[in-house]
Protein backbone atom coordinates (compact mmCIF):
# COMPACT_ATOMS: atom_id res chain seq x y z
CA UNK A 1 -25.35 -3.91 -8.42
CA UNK A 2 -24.69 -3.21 -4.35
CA UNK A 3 -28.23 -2.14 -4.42
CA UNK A 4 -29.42 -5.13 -6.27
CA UNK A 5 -33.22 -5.55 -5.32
CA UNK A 6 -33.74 -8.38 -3.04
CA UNK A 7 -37.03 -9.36 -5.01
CA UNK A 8 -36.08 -11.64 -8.16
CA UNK A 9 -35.74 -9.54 -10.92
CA UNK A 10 -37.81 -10.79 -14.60
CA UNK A 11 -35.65 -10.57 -17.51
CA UNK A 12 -37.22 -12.64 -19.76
CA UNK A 13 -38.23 -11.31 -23.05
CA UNK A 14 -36.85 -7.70 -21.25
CA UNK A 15 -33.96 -5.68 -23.45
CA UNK A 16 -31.12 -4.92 -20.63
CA UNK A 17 -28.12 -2.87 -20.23
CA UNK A 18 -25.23 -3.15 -18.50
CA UNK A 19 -22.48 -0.77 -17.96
CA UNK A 20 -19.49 -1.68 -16.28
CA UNK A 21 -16.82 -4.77 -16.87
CA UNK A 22 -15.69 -4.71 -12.86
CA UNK A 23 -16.39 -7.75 -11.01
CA UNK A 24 -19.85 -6.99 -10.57
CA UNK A 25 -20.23 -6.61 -13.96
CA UNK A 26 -18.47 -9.37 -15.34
CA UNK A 27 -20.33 -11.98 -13.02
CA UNK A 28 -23.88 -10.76 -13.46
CA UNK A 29 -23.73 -10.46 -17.37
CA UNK A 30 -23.79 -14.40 -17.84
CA UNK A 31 -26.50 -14.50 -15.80
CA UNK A 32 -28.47 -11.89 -17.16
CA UNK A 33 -28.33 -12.74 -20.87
CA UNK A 34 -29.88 -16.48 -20.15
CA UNK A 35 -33.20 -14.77 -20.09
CA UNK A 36 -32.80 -10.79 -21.75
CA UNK A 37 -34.09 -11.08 -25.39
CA UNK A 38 -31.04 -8.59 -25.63
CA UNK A 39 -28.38 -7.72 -23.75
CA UNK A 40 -25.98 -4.46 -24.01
CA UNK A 41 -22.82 -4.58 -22.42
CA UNK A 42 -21.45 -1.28 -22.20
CA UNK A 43 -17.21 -1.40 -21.58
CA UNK A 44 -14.66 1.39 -20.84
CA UNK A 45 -12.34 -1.01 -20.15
CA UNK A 46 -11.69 -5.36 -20.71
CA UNK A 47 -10.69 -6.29 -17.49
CA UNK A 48 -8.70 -9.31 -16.67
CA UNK A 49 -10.71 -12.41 -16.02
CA UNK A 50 -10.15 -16.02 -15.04
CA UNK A 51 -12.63 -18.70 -14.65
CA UNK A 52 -13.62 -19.56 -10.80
CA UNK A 53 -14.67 -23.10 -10.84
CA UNK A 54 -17.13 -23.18 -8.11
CA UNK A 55 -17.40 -26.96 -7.17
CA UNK A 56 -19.16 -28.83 -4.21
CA UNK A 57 -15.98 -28.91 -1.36
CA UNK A 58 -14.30 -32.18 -0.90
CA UNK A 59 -15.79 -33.78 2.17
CA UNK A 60 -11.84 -35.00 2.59
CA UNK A 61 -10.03 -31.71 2.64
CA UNK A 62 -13.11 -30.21 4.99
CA UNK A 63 -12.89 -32.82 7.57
CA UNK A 64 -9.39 -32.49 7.64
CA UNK A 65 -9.42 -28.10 7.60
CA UNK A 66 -12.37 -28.71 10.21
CA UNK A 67 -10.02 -31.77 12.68
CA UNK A 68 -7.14 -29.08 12.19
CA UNK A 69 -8.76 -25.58 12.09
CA UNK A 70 -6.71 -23.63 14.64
CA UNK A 71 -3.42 -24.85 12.34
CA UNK A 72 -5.18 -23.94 9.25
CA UNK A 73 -5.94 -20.60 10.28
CA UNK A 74 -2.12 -20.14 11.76
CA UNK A 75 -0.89 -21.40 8.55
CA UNK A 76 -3.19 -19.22 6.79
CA UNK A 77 -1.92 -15.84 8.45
CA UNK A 78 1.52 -16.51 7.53
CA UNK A 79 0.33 -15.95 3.49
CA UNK A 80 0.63 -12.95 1.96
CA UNK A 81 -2.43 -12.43 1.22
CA UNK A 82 -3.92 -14.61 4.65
CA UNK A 83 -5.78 -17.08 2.24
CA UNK A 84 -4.68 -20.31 0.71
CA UNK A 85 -3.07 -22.60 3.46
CA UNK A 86 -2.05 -25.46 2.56
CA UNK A 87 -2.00 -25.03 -1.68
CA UNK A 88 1.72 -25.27 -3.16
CA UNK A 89 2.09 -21.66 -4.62
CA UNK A 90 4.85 -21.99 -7.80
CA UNK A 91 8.03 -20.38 -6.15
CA UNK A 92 9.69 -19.88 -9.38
CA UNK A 93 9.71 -17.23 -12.02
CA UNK A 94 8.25 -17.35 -15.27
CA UNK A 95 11.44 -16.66 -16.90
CA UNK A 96 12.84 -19.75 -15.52
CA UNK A 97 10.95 -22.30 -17.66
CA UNK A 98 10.53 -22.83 -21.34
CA UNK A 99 8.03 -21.63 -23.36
CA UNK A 100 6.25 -24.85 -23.16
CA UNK A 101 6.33 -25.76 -19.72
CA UNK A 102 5.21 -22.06 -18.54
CA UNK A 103 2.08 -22.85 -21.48
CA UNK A 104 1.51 -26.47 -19.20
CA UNK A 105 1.43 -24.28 -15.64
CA UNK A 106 -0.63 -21.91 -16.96
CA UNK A 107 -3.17 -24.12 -18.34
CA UNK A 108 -2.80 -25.59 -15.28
CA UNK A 109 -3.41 -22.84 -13.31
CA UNK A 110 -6.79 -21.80 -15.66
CA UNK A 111 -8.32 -25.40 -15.07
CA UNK A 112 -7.80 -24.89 -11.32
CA UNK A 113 -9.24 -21.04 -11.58
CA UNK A 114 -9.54 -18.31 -8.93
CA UNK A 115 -6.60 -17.33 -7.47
CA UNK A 116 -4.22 -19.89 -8.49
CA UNK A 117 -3.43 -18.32 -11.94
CA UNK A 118 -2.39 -15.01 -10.26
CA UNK A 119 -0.11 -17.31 -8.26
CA UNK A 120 0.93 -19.52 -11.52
CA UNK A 121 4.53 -18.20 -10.86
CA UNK A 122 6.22 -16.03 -8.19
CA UNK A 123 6.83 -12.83 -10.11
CA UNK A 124 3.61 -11.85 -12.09
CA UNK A 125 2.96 -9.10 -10.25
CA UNK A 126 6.28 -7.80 -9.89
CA UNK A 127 8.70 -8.76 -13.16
CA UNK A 128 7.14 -7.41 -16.46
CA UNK A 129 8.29 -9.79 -18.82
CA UNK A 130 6.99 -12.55 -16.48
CA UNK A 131 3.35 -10.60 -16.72
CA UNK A 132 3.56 -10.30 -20.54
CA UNK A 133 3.71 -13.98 -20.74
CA UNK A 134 0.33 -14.22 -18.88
CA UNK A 135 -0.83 -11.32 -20.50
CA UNK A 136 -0.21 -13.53 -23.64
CA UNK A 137 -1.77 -16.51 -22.92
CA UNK A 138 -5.30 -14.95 -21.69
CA UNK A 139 -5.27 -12.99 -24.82
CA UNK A 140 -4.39 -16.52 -26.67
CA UNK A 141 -7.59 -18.06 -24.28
CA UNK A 142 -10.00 -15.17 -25.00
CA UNK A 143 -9.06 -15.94 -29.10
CA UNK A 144 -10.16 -19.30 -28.11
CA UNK A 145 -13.14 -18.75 -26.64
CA UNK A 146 -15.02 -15.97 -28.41
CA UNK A 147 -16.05 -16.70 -31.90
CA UNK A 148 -15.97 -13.32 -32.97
CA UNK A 149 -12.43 -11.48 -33.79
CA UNK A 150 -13.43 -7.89 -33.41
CA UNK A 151 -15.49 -8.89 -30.45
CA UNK A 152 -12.75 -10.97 -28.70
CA UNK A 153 -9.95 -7.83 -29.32
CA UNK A 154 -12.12 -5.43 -27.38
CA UNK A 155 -12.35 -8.22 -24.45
CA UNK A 156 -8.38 -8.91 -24.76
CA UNK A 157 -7.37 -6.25 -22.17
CA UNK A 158 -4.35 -4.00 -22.73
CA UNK A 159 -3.71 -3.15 -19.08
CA UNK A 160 -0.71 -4.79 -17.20
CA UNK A 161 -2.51 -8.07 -15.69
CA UNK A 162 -3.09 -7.93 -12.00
CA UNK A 163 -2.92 -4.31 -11.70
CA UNK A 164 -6.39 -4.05 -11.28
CA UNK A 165 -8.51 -6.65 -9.53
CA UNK A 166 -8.82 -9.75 -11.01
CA UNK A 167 -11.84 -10.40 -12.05
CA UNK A 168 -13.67 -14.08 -11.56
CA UNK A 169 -17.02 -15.81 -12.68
CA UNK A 170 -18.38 -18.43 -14.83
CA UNK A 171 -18.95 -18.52 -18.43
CA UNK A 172 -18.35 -15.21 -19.17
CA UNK A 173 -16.16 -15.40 -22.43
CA UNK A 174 -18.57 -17.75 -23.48
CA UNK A 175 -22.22 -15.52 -23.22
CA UNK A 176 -20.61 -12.98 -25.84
CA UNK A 177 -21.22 -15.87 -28.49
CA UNK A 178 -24.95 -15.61 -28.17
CA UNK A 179 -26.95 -14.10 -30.41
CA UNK A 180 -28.47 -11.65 -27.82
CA UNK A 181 -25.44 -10.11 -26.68
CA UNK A 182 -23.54 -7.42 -27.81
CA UNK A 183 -20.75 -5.72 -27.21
CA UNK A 184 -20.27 -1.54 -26.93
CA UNK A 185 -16.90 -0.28 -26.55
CA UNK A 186 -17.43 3.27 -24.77
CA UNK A 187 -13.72 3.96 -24.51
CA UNK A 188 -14.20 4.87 -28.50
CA UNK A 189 -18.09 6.06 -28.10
CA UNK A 190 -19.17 7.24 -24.51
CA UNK A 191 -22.37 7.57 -23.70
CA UNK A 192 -23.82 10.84 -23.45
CA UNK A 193 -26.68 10.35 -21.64
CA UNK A 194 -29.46 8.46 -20.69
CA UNK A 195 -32.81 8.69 -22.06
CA UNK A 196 -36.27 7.71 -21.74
CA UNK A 197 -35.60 5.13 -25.06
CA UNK A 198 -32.35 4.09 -23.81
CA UNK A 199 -29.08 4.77 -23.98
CA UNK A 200 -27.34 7.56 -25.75
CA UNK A 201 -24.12 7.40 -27.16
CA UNK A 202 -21.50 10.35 -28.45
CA UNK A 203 -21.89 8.83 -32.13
CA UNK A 204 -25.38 9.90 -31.57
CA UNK A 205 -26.98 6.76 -31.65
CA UNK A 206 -29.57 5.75 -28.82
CA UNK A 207 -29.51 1.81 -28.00
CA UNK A 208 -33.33 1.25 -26.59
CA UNK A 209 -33.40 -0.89 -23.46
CA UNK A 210 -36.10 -1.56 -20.63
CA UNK A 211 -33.52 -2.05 -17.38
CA UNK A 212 -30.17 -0.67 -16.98
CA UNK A 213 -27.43 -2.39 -14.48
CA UNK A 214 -25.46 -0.32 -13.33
CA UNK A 215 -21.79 -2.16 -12.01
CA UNK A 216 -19.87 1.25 -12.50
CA UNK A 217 -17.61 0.52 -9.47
CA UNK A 218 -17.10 2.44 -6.15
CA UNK A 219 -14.42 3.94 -4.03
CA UNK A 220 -12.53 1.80 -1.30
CA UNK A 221 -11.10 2.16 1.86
CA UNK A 222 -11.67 6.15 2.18
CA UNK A 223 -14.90 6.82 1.01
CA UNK A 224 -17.28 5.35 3.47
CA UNK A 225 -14.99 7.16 6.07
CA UNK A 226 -15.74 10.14 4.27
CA UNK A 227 -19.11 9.74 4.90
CA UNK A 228 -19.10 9.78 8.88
CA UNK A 229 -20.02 13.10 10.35
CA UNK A 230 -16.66 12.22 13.11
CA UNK A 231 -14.98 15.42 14.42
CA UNK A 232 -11.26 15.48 15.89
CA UNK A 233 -9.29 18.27 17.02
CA UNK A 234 -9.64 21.83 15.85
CA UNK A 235 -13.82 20.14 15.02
CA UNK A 236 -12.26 19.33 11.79
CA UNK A 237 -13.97 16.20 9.96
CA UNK A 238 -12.23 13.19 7.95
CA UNK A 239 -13.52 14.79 4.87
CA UNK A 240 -11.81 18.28 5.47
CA UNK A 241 -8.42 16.87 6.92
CA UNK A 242 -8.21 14.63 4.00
CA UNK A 243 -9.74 17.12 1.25
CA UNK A 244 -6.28 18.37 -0.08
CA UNK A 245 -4.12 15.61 1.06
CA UNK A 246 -3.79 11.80 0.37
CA UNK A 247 -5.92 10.17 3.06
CA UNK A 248 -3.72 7.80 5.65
CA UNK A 249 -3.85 6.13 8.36
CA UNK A 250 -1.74 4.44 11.15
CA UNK A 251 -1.57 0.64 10.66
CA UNK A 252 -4.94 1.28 8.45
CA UNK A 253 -6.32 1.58 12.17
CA UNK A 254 -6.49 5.55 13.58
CA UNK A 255 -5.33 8.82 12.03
CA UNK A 256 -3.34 11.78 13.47
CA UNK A 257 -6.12 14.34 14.85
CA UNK A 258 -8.19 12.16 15.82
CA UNK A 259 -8.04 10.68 19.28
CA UNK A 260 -9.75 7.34 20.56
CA UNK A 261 -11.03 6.58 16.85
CA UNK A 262 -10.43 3.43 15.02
CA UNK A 263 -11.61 2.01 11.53
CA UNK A 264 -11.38 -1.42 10.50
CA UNK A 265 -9.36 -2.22 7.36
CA UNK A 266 -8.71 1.41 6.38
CA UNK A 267 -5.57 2.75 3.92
CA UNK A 268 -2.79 1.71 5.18
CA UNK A 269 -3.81 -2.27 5.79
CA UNK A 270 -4.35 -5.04 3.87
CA UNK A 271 -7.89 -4.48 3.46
CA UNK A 272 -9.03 -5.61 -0.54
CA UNK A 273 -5.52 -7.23 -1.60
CA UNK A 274 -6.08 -9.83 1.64
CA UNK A 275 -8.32 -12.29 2.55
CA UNK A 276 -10.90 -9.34 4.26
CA UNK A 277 -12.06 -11.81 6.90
CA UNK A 278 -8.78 -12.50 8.37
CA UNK A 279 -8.16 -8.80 7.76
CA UNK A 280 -11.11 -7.55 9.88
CA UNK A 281 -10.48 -10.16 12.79
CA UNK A 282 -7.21 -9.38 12.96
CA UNK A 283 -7.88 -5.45 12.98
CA UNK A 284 -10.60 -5.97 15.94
CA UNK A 285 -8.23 -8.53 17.86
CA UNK A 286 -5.90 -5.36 18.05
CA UNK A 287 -7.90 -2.52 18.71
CA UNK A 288 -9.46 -4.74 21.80
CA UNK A 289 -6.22 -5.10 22.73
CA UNK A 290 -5.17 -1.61 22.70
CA UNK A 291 -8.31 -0.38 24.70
CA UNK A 292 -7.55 -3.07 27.06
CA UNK A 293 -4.04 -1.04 27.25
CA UNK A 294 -5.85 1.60 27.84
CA UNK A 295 -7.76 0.38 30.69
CA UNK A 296 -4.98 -1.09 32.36
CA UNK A 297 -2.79 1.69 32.30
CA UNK A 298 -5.11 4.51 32.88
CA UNK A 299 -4.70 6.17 29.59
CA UNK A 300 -7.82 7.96 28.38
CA UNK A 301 -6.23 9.50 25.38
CA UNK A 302 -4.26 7.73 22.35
CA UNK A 303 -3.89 9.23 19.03
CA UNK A 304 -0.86 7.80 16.44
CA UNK A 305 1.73 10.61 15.78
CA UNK A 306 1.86 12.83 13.03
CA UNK A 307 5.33 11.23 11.78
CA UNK A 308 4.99 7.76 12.42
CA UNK A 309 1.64 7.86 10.34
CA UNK A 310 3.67 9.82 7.51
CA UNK A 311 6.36 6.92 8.08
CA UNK A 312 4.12 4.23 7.54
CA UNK A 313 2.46 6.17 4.14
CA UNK A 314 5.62 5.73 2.93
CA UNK A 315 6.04 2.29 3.83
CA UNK A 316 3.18 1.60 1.99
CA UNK A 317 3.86 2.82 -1.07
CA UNK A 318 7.94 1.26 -0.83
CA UNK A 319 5.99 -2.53 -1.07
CA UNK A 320 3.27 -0.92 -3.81
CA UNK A 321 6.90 0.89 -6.11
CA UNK A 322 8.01 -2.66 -5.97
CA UNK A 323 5.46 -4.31 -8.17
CA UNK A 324 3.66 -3.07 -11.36
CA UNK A 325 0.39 -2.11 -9.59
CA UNK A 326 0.99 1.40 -10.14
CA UNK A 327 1.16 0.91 -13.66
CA UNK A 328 -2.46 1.61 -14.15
CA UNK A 329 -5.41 3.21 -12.40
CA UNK A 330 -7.10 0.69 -10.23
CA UNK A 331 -9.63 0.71 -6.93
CA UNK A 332 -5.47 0.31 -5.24
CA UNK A 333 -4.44 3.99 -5.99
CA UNK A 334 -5.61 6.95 -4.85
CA UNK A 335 -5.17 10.25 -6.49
CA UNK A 336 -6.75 12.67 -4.24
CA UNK A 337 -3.62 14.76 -4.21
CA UNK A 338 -3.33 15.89 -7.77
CA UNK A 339 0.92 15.87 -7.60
CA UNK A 340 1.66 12.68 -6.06
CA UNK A 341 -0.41 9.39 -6.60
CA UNK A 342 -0.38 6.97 -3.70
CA UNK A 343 -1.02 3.51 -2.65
CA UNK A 344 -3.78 2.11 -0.04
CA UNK A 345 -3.70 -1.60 0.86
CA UNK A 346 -0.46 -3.09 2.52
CA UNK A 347 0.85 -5.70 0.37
CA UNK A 348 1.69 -8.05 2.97
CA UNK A 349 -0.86 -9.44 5.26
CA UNK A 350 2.00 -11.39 7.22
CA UNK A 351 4.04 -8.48 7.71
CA UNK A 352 1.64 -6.01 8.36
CA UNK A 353 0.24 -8.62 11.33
CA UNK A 354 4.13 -8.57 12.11
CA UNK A 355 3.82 -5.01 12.56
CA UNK A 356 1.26 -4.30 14.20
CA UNK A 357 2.07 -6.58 17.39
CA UNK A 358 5.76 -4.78 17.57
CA UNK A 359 3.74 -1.88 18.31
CA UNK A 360 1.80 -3.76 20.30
CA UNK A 361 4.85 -5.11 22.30
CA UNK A 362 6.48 -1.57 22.58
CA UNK A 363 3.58 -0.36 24.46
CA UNK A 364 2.34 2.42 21.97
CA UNK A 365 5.33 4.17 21.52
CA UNK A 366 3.96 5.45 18.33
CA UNK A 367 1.16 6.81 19.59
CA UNK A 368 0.36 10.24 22.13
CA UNK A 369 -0.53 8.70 24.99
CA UNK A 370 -2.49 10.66 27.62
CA UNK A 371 -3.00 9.59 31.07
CA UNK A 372 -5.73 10.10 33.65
CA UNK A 373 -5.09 11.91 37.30
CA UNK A 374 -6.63 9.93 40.24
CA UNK A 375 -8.87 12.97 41.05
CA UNK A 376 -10.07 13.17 36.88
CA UNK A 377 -10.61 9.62 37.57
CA UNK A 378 -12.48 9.96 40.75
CA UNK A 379 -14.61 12.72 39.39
CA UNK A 380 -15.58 10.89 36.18
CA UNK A 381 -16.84 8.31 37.64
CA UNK A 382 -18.60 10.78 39.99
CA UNK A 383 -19.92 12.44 37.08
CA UNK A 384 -21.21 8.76 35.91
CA UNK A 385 -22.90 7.44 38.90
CA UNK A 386 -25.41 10.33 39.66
CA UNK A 387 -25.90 10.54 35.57
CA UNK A 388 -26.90 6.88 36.33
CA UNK A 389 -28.62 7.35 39.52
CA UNK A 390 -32.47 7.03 39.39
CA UNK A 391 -33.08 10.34 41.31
């Protein structure tokens, strides 16, 4: 699906497959089976989902947002998650109201869809009783929806809810009563391979299909970091320093061994779990900052510190052990190091902002700072000007 073609693609009358339940998945298969004369949906495992009820904006609330934008966006960064200024987020527990009036807010919180069920009450994420009873009612709401049983317990998922991304679309329940769809549960028959027919499962049986979608996921955070040819000390690469050890970062920002280099929205930020476009401007509004530092003060040389970056790791994973995210395996946990799992994102877009100006305001003390001599100075930009020089 990231390399969807950018040519419409036919369906109609076409037998399709898709594998995969993610996101991507779950918001292309609607979609897909209006026109496939059969559709195949291949799942490993249901995923949560909640309807997203797209809707033209209120020209009310956008003239407002627009008359008050710098306020919205300040309001908006003091969120946890840097998204949702100005919606009243339930600051209660689910144990703290009948069974009836938690059944009203989270019917409540469905009509509304997106992101205000996961924010239906204050402790879903983090109190497991509190995430059964949600757990319950979109198991009670998938029942609802799909007419058939058998296919409607395969779609109930049996992972703690939130743990894994929550998934959001339109209609989705709903396309696995049509005729042309069907359901494969792989978790009980993998597939084994694919053929020239189709699709090949371990039962033996080979489902015949024309185009195959393939929304099997990718890795966050690390793996497009991987990727970079970038050399730091020692000419070791990302990939090798991080090959037998959990990859971190500083702040999500710059790593230990590797001078002058910063990502945006690496492990060790907010990244996925925030509202990414508040994530990345905040991210560039500090790395300008710090090369403006730089400039200022001479420094040619900054690189975070080998314990500080091991310090913040751990913070990281403190705000993960204090929810039920690690209670399943999810785009949020990384496993590179086979005897200890750990978390990515920070869980806190306020804080982390927080944080990241204290070391802003303490001048860098977690960092190796290195400073230019006048006569390095004088002889770099030497060095510049006749490399620049049109003779």
């Amino acid at each position: 699906t990231s390399q969807w073609p950018k040519n419409n693609i036919d369906f109609k009358n076409k037998r399709v497959a898709v594998i995969g339940t993610g996101t991507s998945g779950i918001q292309c298969i609607p979609i897909v089976a209006r026109d496939a004369s059969q559709l195949h949906v291949y799942q490993r495992t249901a995923n949560f989902y909640v309807p997203i009820r797209n809707a033209p904006t209120d020209q009310k609330k956008s003239t407002f947002i627009k008359n008050n934008y710098n306020d919205f966006r300040e309001e908006n960064s003091k969120k946890t998650g840097g998204y949702c200024a100005g919606d009243i987020s339930n600051k209660k527990s689910a144990i703290d109201f009948s069974a009836e009036e938690r059944e009203e807010i989270f019917e409540s919180a469905w009509q509304k869809g997106g992101f205000y069920f996961q924010s239906a009450f204050n402790d879903l994420l983090k109190n497991k009783i509190s995430n059964n009873y949600a757990v319950n009612f979109l198991h009670k709401k998938i029942r609802q929806i799909v007419e058939n049983p058998d296919t409607a317990k395969k779609l109930s998922p049996t992972i703690t809810f939130g743990c894994k991304r929550l998934s959001m679309g339109k209609d989705y329940y709903e396309t696995y009563n049509n005729k042309n769809v069907r359901l494969h549960d792989i978790s009980q028959n993998p597939i084994n391979e694919i053929t020239f027919e189709g699709i090949k499962t371990s039962d033996g049986t080979t489902t015949e299909v024309d185009i195959i979608i393939l929304a099997t996921g990718f890795h966050d955070m690390v793996d497009t970091l991987r990727k970079i040819h970038v050399e730091g000390i020692d000419n070791r690469t990302l990939k090798q320093q991080w090959e037998n050890n959990n990859p971190t970062m500083y702040l999500g920002l710059t790593t230990h061994g590797f001078p002058n280099m910063f990502a945006v929205t690496g492990p060790g930020s907010p990244s996925i779990t925030a509202n990414m476009v508040a994530s990345i401007e905040q991210n560039v509004d500090w790395i300008a900052n710090c090369i403006q530092h730089m400039k200022k003060n001479n420094i040619f040389s900054i690189e975070a510190k080998a314990c500080e970056q091991q310090k913040w790791a751990e913070r990281v994973n403190r705000l993960a052990e204090e929810t039920l995210y690690y209670s399943c395996e999810s785009r949020y946990v990384g496993k590179e190091n086979k005897d200890r799992a750990y978390f990515m994102p920070y869980l806190d877009y306020e804080d982390y902002a927080n944080q990241c100006s204290l070391v802003e305001q303490n001048g860098y003390q977690s960092f190796t700072l290195k400073k230019q001599k006048n006569k390095e100075k004088k002889d770099i930009h030497t060095r510049h000007t006749e490399e620049m020089s049109p003779n």
